[in-house]
PDB file of N, CA and C in Angstrom:
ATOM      1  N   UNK A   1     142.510 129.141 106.212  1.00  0.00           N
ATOM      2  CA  UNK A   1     141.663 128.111 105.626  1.00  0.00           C
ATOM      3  C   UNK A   1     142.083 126.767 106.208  1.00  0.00           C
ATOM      4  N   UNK A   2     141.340 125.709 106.689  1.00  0.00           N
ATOM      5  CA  UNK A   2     141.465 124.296 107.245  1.00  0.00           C
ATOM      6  C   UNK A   2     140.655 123.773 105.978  1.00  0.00           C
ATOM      7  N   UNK A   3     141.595 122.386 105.874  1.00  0.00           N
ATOM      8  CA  UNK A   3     140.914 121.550 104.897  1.00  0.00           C
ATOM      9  C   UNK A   3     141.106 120.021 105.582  1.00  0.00           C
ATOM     10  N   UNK A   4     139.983 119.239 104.709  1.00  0.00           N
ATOM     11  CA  UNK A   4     140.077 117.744 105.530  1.00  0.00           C
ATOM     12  C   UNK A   4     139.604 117.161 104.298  1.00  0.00           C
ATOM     13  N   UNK A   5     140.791 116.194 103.934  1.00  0.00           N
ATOM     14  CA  UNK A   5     140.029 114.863 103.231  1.00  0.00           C
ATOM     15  C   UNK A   5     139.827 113.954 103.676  1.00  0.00           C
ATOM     16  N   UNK A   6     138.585 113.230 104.063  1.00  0.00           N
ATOM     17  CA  UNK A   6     137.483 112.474 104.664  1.00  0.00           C
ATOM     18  C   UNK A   6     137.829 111.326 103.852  1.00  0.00           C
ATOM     19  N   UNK A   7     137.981 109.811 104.296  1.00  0.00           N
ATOM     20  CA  UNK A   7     137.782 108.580 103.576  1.00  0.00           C
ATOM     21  C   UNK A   7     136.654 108.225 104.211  1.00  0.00           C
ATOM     22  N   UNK A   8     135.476 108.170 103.537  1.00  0.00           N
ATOM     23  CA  UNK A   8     133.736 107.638 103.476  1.00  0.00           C
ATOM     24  C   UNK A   8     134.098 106.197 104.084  1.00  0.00           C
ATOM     25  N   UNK A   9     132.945 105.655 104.938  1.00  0.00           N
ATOM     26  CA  UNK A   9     132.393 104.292 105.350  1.00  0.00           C
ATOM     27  C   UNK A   9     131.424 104.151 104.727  1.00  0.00           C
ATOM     28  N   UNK A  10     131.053 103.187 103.994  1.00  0.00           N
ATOM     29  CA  UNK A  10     129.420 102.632 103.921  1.00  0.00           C
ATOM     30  C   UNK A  10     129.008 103.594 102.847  1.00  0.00           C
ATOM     31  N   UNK A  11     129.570 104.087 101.916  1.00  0.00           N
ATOM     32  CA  UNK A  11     128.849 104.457 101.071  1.00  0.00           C
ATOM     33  C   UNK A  11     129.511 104.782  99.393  1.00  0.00           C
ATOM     34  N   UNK A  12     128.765 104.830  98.311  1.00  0.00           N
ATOM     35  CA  UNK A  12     129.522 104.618  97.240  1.00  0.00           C
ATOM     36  C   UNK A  12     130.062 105.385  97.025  1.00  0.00           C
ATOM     37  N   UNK A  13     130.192 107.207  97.697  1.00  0.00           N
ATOM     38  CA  UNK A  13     131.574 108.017  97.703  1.00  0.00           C
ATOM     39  C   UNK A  13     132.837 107.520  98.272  1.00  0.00           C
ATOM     40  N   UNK A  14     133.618 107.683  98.016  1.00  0.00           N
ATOM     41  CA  UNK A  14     135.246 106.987  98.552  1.00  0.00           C
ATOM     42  C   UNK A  14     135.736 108.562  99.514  1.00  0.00           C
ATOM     43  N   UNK A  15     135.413 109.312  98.594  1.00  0.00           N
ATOM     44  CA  UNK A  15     136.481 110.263  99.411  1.00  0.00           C
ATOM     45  C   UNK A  15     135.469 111.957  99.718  1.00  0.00           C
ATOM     46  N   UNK A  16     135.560 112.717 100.704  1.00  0.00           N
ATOM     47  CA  UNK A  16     135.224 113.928 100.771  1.00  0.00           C
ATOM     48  C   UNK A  16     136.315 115.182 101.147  1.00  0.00           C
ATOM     49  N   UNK A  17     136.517 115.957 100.143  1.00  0.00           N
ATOM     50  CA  UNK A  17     137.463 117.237 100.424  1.00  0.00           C
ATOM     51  C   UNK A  17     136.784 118.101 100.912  1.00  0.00           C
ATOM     52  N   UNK A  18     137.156 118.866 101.689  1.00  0.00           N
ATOM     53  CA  UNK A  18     135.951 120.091 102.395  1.00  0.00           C
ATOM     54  C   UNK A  18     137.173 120.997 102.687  1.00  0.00           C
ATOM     55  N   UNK A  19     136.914 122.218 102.703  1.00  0.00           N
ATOM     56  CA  UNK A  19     137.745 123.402 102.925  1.00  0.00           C
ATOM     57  C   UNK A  19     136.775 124.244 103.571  1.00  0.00           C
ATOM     58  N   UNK A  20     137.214 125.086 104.503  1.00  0.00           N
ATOM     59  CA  UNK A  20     136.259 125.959 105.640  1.00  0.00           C
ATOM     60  C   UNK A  20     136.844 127.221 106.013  1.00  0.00           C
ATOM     61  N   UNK A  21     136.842 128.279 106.475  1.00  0.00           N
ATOM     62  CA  UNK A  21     137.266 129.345 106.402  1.00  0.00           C
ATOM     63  C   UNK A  21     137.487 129.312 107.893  1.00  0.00           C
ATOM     64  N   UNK A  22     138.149 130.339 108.509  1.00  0.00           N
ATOM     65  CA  UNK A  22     138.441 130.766 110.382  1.00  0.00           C
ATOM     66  C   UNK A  22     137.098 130.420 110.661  1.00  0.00           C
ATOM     67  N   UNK A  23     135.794 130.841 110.678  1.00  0.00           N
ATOM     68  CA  UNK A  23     134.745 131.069 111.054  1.00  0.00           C
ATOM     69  C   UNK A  23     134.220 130.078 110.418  1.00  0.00           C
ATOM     70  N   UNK A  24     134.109 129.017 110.353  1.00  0.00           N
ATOM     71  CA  UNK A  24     133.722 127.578 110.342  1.00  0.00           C
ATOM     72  C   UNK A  24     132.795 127.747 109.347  1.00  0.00           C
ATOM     73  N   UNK A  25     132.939 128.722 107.871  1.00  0.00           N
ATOM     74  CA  UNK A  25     131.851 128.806 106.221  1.00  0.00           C
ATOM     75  C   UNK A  25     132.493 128.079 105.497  1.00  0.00           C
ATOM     76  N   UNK A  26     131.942 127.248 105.370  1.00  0.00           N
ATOM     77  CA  UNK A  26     132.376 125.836 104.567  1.00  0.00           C
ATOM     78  C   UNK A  26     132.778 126.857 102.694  1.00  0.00           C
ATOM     79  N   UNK A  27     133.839 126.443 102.579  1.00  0.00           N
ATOM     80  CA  UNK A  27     134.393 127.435 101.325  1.00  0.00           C
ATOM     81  C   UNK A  27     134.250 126.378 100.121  1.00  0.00           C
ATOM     82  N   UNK A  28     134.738 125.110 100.050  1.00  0.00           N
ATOM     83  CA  UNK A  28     134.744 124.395  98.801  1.00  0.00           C
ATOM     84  C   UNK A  28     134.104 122.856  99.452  1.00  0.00           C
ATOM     85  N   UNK A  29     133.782 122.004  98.399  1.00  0.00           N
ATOM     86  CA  UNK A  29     133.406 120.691  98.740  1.00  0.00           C
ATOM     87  C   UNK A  29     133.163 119.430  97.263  1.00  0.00           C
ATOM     88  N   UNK A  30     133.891 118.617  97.866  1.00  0.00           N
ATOM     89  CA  UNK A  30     134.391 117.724  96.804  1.00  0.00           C
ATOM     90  C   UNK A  30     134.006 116.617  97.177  1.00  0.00           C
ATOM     91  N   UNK A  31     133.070 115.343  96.748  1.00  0.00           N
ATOM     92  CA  UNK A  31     133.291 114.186  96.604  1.00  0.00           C
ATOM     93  C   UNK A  31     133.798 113.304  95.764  1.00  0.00           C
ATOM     94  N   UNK A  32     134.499 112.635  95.921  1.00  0.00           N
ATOM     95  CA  UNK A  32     134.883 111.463  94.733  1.00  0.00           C
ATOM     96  C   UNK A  32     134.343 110.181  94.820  1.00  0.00           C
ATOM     97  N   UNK A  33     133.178 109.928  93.922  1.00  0.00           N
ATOM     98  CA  UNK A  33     132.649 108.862  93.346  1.00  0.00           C
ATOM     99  C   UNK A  33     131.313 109.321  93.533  1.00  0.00           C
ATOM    100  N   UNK A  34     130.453 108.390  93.944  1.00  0.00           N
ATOM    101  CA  UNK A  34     128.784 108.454  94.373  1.00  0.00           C
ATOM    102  C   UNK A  34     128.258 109.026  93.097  1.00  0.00           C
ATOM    103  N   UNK A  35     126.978 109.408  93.742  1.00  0.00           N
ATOM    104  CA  UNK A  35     126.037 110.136  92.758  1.00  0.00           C
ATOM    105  C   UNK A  35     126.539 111.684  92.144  1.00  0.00           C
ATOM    106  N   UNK A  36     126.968 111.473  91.434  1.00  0.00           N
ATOM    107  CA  UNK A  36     127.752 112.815  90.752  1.00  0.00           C
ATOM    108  C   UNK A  36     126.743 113.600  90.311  1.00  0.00           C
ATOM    109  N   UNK A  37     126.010 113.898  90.229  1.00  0.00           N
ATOM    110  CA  UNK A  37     124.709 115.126  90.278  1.00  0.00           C
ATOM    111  C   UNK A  37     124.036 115.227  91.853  1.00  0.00           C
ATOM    112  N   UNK A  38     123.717 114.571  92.353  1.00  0.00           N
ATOM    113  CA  UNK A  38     123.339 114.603  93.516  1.00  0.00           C
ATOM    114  C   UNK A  38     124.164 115.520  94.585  1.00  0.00           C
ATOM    115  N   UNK A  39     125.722 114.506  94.656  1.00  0.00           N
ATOM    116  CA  UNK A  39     126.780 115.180  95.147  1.00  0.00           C
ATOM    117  C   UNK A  39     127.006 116.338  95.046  1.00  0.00           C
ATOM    118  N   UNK A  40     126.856 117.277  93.709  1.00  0.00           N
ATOM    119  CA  UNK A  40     127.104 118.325  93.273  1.00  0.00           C
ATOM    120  C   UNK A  40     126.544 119.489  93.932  1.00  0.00           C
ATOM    121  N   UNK A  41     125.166 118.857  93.760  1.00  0.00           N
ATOM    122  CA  UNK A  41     123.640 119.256  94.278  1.00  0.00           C
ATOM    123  C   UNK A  41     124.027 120.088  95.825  1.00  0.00           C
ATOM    124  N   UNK A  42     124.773 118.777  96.402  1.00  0.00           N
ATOM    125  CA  UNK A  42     124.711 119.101  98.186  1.00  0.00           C
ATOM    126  C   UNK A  42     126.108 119.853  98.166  1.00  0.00           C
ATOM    127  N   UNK A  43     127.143 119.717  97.478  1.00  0.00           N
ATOM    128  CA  UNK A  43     128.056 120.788  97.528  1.00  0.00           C
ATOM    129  C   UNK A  43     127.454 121.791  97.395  1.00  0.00           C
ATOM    130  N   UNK A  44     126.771 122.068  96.494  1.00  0.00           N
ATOM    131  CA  UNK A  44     126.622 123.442  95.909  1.00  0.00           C
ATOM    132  C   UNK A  44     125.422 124.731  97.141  1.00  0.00           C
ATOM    133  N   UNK A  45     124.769 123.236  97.589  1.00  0.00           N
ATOM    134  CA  UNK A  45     123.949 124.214  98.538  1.00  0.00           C
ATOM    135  C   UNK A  45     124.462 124.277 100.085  1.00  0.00           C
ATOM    136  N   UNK A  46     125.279 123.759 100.383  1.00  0.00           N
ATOM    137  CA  UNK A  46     126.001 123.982 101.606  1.00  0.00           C
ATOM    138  C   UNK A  46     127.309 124.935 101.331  1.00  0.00           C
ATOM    139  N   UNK A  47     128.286 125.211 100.747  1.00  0.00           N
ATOM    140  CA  UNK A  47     128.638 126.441 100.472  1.00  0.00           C
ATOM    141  C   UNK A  47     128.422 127.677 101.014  1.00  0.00           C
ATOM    142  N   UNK A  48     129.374 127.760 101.557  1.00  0.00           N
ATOM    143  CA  UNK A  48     128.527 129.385 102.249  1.00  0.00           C
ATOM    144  C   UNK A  48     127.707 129.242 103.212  1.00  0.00           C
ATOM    145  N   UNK A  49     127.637 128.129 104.129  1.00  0.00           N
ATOM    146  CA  UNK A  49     126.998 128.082 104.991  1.00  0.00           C
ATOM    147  C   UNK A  49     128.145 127.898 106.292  1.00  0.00           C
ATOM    148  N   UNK A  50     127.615 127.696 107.273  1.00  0.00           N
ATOM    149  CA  UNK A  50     128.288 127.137 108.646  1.00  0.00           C
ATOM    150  C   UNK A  50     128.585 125.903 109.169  1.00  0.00           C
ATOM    151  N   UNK A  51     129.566 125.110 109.159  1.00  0.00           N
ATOM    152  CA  UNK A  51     129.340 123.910 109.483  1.00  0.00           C
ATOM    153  C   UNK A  51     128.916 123.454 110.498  1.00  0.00           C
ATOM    154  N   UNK A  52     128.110 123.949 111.582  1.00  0.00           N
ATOM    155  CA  UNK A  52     127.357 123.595 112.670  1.00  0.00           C
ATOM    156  C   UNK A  52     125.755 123.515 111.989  1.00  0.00           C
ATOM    157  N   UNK A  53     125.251 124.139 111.117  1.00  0.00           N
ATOM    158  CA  UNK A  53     124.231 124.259 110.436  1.00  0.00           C
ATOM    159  C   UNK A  53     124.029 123.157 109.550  1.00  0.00           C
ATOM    160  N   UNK A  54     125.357 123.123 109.021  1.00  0.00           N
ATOM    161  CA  UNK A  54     125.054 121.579 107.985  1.00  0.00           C
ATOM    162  C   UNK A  54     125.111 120.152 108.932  1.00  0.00           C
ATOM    163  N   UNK A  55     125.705 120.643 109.960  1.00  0.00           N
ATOM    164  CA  UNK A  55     125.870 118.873 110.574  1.00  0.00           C
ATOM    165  C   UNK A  55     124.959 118.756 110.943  1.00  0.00           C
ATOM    166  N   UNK A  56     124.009 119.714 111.710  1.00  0.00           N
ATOM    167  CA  UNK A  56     122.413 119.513 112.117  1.00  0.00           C
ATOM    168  C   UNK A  56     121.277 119.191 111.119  1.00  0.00           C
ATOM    169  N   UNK A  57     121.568 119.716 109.537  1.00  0.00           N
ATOM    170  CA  UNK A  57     120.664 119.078 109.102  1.00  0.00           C
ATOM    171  C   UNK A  57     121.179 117.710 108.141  1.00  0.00           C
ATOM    172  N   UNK A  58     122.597 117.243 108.128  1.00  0.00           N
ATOM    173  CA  UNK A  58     122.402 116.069 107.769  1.00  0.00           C
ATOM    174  C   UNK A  58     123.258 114.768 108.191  1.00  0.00           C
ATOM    175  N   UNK A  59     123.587 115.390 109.643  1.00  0.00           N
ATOM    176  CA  UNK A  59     123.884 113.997 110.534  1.00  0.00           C
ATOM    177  C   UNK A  59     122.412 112.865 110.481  1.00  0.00           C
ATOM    178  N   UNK A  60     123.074 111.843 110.555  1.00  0.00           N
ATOM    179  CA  UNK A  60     122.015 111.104 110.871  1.00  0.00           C
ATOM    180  C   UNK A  60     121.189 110.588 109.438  1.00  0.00           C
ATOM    181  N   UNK A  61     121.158 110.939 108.421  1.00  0.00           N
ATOM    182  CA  UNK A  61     120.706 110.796 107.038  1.00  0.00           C
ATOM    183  C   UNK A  61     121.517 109.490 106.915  1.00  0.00           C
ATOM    184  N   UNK A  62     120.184 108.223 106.426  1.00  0.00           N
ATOM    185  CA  UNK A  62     120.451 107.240 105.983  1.00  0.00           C
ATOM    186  C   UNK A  62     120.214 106.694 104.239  1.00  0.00           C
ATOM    187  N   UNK A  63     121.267 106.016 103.749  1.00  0.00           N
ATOM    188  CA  UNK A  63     120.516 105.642 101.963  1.00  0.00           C
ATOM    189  C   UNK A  63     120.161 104.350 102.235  1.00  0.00           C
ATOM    190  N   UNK A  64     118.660 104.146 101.905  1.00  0.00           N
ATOM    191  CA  UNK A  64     118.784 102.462 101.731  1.00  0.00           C
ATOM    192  C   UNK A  64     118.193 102.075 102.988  1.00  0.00           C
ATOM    193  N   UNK A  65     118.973 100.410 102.809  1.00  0.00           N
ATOM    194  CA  UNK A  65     119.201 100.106 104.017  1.00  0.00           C
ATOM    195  C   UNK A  65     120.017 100.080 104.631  1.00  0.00           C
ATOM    196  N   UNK A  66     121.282 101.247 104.101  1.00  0.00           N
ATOM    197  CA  UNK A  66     122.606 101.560 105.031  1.00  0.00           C
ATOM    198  C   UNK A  66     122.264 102.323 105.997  1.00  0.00           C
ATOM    199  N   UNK A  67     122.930 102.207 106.991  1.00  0.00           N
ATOM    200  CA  UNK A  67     122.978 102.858 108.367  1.00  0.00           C
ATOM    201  C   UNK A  67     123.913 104.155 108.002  1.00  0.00           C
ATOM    202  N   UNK A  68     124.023 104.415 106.996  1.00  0.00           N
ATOM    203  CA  UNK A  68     124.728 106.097 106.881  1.00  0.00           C
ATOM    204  C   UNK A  68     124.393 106.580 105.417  1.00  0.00           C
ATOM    205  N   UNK A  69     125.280 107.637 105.329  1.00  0.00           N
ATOM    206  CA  UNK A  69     124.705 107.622 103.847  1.00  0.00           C
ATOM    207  C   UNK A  69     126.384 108.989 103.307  1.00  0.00           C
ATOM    208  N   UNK A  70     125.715 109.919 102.314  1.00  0.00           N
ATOM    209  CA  UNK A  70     127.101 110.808 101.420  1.00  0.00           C
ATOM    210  C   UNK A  70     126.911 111.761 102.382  1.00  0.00           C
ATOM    211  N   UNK A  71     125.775 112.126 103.163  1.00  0.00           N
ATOM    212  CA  UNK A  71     125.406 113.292 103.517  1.00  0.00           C
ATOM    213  C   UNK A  71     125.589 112.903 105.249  1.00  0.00           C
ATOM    214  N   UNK A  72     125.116 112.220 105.679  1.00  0.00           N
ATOM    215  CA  UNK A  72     125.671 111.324 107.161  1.00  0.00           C
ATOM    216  C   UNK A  72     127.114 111.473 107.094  1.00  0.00           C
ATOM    217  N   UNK A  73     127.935 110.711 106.354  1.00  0.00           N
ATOM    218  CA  UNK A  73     129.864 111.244 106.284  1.00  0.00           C
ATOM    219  C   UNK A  73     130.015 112.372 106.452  1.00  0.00           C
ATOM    220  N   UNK A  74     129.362 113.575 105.590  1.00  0.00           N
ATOM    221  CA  UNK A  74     130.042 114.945 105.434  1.00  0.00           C
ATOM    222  C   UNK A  74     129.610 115.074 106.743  1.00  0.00           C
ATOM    223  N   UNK A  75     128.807 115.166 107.550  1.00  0.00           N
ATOM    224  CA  UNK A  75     128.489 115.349 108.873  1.00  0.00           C
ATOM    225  C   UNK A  75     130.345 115.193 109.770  1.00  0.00           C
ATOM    226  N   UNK A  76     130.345 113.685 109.329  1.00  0.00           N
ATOM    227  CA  UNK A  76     131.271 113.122 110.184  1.00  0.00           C
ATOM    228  C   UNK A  76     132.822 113.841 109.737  1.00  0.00           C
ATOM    229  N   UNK A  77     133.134 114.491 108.961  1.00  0.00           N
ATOM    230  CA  UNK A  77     133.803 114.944 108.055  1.00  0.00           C
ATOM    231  C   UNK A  77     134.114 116.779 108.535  1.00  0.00           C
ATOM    232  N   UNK A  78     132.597 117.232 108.698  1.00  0.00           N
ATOM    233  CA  UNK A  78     132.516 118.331 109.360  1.00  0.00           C
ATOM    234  C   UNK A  78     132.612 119.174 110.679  1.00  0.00           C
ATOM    235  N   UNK A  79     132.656 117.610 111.585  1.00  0.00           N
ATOM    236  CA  UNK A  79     133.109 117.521 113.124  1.00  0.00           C
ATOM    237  C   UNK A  79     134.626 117.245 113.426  1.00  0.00           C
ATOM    238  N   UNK A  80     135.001 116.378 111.931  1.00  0.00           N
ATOM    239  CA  UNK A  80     136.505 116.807 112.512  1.00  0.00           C
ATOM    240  C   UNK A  80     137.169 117.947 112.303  1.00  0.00           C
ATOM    241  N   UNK A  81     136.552 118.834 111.183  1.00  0.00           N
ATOM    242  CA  UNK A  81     136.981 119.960 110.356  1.00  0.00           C
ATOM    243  C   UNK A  81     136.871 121.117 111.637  1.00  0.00           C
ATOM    244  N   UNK A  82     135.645 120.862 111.693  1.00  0.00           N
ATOM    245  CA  UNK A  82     135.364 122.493 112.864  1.00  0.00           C
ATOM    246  C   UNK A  82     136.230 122.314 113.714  1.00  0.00           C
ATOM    247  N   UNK A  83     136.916 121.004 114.387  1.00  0.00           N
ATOM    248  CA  UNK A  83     138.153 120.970 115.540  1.00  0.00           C
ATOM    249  C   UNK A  83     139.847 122.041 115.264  1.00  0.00           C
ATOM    250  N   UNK A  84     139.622 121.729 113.829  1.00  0.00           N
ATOM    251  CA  UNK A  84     141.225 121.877 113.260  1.00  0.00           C
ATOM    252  C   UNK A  84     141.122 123.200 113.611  1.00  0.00           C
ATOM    253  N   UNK A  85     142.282 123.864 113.750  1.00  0.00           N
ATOM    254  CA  UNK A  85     142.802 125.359 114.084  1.00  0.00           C
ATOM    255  C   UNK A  85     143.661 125.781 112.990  1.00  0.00           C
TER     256      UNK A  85
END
């Protein structure tokens, strides 16, 4: 299991925990702060997925008029994760 806690830019989450299995299936996922139902929301449906699958569908996701967003980080979060060995 590889895990990464992520410190967020630009957005009202502070922090992202992500845990991933050998084969890059995203196993657990944690934000601290932001939209706490929302957040939950996108943990709960990325789970069990691949993290090449999730960075494709939410790199690039902006809130607002921020240039990133909770779901843009985990992206950024998920590219350093898939590196770790």
């Amino acid at each position: 299991m590889k895990t990464i806690d992520y410190q967020t830019t630009g957005t009202c989450s502070r922090m992202i925990h992500v845990a991933a299995d050998d084969d890059n299936i995203i196993r657990e996922v944690y934000f601290e702060g932001g939209c706490n139902g929302n957040l939950k929301g996108i943990a709960s449906l990325i789970t069990g997925r691949n993290i090449d699958d999730v960075i494709d569908k939410v790199s690039g996701i902006t809130c607002g008029y921020k240039s990133t967003s909770c779901p843009d980080q985990l992206s950024e979060a998920l590219k350093i994760l898939k590196e770790k060995k």
